[in-house]
Protein backbone atom coordinates (compact mmCIF):
# COMPACT_ATOMS: atom_id res chain seq x y z
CA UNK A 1 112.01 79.34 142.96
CA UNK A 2 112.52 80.46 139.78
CA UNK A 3 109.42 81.79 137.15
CA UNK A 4 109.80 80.24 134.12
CA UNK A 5 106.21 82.03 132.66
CA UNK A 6 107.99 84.15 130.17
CA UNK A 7 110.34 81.78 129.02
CA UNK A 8 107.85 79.81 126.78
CA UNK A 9 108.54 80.16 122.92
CA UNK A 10 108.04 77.32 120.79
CA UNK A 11 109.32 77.21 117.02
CA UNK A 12 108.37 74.08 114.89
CA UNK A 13 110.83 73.05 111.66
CA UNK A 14 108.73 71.08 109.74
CA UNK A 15 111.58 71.09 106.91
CA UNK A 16 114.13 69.47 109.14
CA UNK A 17 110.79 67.66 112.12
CA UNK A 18 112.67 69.08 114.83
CA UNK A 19 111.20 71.89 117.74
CA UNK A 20 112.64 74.30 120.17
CA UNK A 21 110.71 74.44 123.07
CA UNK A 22 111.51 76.59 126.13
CA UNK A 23 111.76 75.42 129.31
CA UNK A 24 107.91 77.56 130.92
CA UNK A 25 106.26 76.13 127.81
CA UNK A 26 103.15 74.00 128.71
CA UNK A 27 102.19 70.72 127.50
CA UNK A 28 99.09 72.10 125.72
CA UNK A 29 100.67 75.29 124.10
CA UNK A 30 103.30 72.45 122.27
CA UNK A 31 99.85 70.57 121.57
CA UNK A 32 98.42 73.38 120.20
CA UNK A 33 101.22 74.96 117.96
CA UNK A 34 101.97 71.37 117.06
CA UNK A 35 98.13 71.32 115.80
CA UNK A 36 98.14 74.80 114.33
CA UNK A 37 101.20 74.22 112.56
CA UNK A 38 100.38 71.15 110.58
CA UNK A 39 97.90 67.61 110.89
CA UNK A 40 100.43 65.22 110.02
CA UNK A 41 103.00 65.40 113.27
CA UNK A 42 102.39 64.66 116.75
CA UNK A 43 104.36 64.77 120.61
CA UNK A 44 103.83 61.76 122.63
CA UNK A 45 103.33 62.16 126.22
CA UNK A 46 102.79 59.82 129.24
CA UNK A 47 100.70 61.31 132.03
């Protein structure tokens, strides 16, 4: 098993609407950063 915990940056483009998001990142950290980073954008998910 590998321990992805610390691999979890996310960087938002808003210039270009692309993301980098690393592989430990949760679904609500991108929800979140998405939110703190603008209103307009959203990440559609299925659960």
């Amino acid at each position: 098993m590998i321990d992805l915990i610390n691999i979890r940056s996310i960087d938002i483009n808003l210039a270009d609407e692309s993301a980098w998001i690393q592989a430990g990142a949760t679904l609500g950290e991108l929800y979140y950063k998405i939110s703190e980073t603008n209103k307009v954008h959203g990440f559609p998910s299925v659960n």
